[in-house]
Protein backbone atom coordinates (compact mmCIF):
# COMPACT_ATOMS: atom_id res chain seq x y z
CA UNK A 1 -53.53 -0.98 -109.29
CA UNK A 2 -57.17 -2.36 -109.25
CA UNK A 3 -58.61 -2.59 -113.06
CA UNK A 4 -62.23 -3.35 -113.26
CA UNK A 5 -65.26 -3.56 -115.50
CA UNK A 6 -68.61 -1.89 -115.10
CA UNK A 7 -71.35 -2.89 -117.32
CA UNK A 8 -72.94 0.43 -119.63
CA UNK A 9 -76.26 -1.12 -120.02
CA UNK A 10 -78.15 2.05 -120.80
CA UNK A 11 -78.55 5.37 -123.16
CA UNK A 12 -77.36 7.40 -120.44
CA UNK A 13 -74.95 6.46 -117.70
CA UNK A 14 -74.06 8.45 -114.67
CA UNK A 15 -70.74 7.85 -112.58
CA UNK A 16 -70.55 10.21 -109.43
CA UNK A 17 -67.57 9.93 -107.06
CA UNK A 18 -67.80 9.74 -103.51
CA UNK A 19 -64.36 9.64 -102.65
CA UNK A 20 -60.62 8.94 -103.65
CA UNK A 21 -59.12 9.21 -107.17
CA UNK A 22 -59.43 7.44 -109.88
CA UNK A 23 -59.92 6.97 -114.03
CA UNK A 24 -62.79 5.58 -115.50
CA UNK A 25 -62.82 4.48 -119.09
CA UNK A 26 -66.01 4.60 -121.28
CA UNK A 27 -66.58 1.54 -123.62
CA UNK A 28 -66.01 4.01 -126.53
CA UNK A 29 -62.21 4.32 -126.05
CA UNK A 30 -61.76 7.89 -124.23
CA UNK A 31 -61.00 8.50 -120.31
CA UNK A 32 -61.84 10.54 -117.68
CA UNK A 33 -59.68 11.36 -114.50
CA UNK A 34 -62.51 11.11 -111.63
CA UNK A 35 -61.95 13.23 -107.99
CA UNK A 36 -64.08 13.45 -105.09
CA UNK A 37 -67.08 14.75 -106.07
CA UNK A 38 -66.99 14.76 -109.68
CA UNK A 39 -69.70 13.53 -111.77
CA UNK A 40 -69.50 11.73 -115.45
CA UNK A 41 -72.32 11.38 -117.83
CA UNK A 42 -72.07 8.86 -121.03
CA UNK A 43 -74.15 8.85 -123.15
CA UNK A 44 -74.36 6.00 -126.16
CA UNK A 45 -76.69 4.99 -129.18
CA UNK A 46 -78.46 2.25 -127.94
CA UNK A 47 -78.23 -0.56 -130.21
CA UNK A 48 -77.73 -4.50 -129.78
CA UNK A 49 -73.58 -3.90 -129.76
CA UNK A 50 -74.37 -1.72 -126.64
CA UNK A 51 -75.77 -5.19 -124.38
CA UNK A 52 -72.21 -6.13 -123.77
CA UNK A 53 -70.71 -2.40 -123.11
CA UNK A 54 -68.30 -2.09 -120.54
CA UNK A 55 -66.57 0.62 -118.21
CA UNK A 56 -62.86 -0.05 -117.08
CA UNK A 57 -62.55 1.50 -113.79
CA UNK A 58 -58.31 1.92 -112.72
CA UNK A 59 -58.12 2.61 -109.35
CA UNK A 60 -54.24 2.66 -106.73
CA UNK A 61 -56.63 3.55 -103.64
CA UNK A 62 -59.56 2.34 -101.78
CA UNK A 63 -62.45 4.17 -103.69
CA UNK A 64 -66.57 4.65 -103.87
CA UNK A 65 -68.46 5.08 -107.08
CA UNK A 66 -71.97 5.41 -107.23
CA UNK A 67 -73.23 4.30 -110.58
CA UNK A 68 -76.76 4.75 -111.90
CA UNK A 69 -78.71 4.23 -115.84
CA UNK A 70 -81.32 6.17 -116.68
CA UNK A 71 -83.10 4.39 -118.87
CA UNK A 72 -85.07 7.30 -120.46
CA UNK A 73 -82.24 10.10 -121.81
CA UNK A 74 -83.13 12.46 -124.28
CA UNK A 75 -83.11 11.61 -127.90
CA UNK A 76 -81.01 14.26 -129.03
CA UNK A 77 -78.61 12.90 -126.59
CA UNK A 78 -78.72 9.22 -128.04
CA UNK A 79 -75.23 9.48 -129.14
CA UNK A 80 -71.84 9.08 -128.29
CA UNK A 81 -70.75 11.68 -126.08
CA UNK A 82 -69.30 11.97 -122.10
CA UNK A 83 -70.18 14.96 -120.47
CA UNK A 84 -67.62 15.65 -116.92
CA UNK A 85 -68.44 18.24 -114.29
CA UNK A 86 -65.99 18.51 -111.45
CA UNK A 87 -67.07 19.25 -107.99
CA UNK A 88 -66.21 23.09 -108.74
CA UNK A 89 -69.01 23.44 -111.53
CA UNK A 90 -71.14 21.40 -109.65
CA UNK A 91 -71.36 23.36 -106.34
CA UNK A 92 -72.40 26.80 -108.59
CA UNK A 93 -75.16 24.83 -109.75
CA UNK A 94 -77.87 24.81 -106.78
CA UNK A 95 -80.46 22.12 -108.50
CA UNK A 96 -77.41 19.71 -109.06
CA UNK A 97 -75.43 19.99 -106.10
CA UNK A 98 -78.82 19.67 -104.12
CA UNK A 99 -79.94 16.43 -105.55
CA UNK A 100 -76.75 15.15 -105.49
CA UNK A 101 -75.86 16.38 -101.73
CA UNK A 102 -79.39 14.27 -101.01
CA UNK A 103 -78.07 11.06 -103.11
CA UNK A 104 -75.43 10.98 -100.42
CA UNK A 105 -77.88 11.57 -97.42
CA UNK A 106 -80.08 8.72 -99.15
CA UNK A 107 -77.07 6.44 -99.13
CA UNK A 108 -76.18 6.60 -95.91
CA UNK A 109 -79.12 5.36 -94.87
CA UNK A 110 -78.73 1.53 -93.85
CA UNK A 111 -81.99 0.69 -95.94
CA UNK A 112 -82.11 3.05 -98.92
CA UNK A 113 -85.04 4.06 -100.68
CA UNK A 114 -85.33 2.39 -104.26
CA UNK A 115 -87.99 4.82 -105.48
CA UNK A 116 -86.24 7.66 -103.61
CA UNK A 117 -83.04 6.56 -105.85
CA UNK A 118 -84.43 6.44 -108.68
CA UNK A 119 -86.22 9.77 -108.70
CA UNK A 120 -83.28 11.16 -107.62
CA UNK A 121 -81.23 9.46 -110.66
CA UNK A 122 -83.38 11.27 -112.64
CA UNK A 123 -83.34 14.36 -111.55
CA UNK A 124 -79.50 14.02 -111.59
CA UNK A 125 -79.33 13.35 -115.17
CA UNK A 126 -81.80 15.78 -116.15
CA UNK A 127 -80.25 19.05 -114.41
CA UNK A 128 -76.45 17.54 -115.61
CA UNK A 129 -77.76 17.46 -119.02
CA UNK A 130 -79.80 20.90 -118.98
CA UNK A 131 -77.83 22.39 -122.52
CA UNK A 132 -76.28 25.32 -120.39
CA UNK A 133 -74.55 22.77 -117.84
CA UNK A 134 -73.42 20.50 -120.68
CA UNK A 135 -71.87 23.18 -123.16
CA UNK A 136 -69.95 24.47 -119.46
CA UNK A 137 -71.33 28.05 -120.10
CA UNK A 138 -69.84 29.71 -116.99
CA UNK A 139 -72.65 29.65 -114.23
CA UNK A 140 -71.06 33.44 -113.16
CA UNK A 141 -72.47 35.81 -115.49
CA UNK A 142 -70.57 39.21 -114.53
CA UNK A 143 -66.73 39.33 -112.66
CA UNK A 144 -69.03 40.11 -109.78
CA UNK A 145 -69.89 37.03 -109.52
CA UNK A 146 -67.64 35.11 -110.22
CA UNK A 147 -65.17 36.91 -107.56
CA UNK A 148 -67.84 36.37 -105.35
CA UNK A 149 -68.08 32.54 -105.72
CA UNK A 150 -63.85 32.41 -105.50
CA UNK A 151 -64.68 34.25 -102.17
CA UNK A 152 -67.34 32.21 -100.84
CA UNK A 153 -65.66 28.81 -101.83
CA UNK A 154 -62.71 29.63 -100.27
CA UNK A 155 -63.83 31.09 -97.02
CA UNK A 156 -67.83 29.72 -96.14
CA UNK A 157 -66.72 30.19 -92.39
CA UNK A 158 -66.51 34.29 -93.42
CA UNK A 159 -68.15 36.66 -91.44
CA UNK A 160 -69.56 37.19 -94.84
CA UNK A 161 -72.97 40.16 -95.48
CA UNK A 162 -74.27 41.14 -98.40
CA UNK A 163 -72.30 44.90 -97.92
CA UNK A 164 -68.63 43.07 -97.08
CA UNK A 165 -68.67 40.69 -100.02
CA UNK A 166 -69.40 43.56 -102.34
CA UNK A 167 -67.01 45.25 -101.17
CA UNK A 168 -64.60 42.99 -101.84
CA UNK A 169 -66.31 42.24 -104.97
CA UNK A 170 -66.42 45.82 -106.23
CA UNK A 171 -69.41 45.92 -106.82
CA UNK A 172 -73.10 47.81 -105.56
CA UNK A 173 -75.23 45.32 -103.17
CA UNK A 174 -78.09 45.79 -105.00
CA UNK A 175 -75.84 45.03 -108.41
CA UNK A 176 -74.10 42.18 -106.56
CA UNK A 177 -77.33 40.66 -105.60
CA UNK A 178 -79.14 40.29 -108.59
CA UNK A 179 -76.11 39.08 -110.99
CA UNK A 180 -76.18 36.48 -108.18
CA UNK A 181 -79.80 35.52 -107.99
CA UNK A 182 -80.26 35.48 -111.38
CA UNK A 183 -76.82 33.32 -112.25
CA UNK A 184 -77.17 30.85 -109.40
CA UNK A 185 -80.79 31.27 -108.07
CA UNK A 186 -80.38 32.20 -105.01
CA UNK A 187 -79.65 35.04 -103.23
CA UNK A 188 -76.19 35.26 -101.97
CA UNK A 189 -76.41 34.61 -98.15
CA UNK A 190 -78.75 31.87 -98.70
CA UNK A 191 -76.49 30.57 -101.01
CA UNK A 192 -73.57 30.75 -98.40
CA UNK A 193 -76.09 28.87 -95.97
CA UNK A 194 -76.60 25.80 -98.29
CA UNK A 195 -72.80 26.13 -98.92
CA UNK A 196 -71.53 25.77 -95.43
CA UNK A 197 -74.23 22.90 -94.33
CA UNK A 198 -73.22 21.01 -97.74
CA UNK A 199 -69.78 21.20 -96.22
CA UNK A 200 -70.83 19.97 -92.65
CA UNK A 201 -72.15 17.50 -94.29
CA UNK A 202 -68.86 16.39 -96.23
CA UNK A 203 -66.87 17.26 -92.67
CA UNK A 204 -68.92 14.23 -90.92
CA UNK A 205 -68.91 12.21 -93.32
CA UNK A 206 -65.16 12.63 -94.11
CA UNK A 207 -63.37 13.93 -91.00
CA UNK A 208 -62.98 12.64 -86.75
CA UNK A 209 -63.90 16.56 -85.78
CA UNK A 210 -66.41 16.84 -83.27
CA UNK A 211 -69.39 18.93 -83.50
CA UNK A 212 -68.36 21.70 -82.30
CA UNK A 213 -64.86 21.79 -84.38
CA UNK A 214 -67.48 21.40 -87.67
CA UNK A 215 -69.65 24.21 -86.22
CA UNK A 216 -66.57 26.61 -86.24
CA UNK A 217 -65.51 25.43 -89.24
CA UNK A 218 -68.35 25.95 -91.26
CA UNK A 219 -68.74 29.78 -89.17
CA UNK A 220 -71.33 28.65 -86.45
CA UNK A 221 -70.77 30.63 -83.23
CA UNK A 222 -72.45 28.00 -81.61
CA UNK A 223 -72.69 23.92 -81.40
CA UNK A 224 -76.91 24.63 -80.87
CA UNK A 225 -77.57 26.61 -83.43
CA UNK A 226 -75.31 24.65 -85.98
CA UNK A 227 -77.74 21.58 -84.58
CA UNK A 228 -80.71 23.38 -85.41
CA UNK A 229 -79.67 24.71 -89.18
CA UNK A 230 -78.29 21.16 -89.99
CA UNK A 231 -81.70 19.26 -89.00
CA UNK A 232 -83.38 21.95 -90.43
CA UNK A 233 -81.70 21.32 -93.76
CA UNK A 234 -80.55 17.50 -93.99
CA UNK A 235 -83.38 16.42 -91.47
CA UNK A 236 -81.65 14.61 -88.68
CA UNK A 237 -79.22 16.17 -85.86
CA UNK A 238 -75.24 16.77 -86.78
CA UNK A 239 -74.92 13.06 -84.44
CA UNK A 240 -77.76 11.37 -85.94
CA UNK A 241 -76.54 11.76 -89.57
CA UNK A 242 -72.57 10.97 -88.37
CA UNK A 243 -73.58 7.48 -86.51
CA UNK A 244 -75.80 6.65 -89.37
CA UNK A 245 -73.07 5.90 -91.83
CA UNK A 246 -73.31 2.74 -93.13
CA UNK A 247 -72.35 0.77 -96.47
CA UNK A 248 -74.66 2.34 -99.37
CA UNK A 249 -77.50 0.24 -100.53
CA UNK A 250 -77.30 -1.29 -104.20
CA UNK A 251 -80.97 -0.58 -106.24
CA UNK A 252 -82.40 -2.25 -109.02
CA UNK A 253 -80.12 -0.42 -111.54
CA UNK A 254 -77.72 0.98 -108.95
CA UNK A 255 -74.19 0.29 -107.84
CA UNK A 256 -71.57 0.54 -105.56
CA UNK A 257 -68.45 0.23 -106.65
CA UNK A 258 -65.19 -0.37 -104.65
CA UNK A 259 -62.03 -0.74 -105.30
CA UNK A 260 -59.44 -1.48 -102.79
């Protein structure tokens, strides 16, 4: 098992995992359980014990954690708390899972951006923090909804319209459309758009399909048009972004942890 220490430098440190499993222990004493995808906020008073404040990351597989400080957190937050959203809360908030979906795209670049990163950190910490993400207030606001999240989640290749899902959701369109514009912000088949390129995304990234196995996996009829909407929304070609991979860049006060 790989044990290692991460320094905590900061009010307000953000641990996001990239891939494999592992547990990450805050200075403080308690631990989290970290999967693919999941994203860990501490927060800390900052005082002159805090200089020396360290993370133990246990790892029994090759893993990649991006860690970031944000210098600036909120006073009221200025305390000792940890605030964990897994991958499943995540993807029902739009704001976070875009900024975070771009963190990736920014760190597979092979020279990122530090300013880019560090706007992004912030933005990251702010919508992770927003009081109805922390307190884990259900995003879904009616059954509707939520049944129609279970149902998008677990089929984005669907030949989904606004009519089938609420059907299936029992519900009216025009009822099924505004619980779901006004509890995720976006309309439900635009939502489903941003879901299945988020997962073409995670396909390349994490998977030997070719492009036209991830088109028909994420319910593209065709390998062109699945080119188009993916440069359209990550701005580069399906091929483009795949050969791109490379290590992630380190920033000023940004880190790539592995553990092998």
């Amino acid at each position: 098992m790989e044990d290692r220490e991460l320094p905590c430098p900061g009010p307000c440190d953000l641990f996001f995992s990239l891939s494999g499993f592992f547990s990450l222990q805050r200075p403080e004493g308690d631990t989290v359980q970290l999967a693919p995808g999941d994203l860990v906020v501490f927060t800390s008073a900052l005082t002159a014990a805090n200089d020396q404040r360290r993370a133990r990351l246990r790892a029994t597989q090759r893993v990649e954690l991006w860690r970031a400080t944000v210098a600036r957190a909120p006073a009221a937050l200025r305390t000792q708390t940890t605030h964990t959203l897994r991958a499943e809360q995540i993807a029902t908030e739009p704001r976070l899972c875009g900024a975070l979906a771009l963190l990736r795209l920014e760190l597979s670049e092979p020279v990122g951006s530090p300013v880019a990163l560090a706007h992004l950190t912030e933005l990251i910490a702010r919508y992770a923090l927003e009081p109805r993400v922390r307190q884990s207030c259900p995003p879904a606001s009616s059954p509707a909804l939520q049944r129609a999240l279970e149902l998008l989640h677990g089929d984005p290749a669907g030949r989904w319209t606004l009519q089938r899902l609420a059907k299936a959701c029992g519900a009216s369109r025009a009822a099924l459309a505004r619980h779901f514009s006004k509890g995720v912000g976006l309309p439900p088949l635009r939502y489903l758009a941003e879901l299945r390129l988020l997962r073409a995304a995670e396909l390349l990234l994490e998977s030997d399909l070719s492009l036209a196995e991830v088109a028909a996996e994420v319910g593209y009829d065709s390998e062109f048009a699945f080119n188009r909407a993916f440069k359209r929304r990550h701005g580069l070609p399906p091929g483009t972004f795949r050969r791109r991979q490379q290590p992630s860049p380190a920033g000023l006060r940004i880190q790539l942890a592995r553990a092998a």
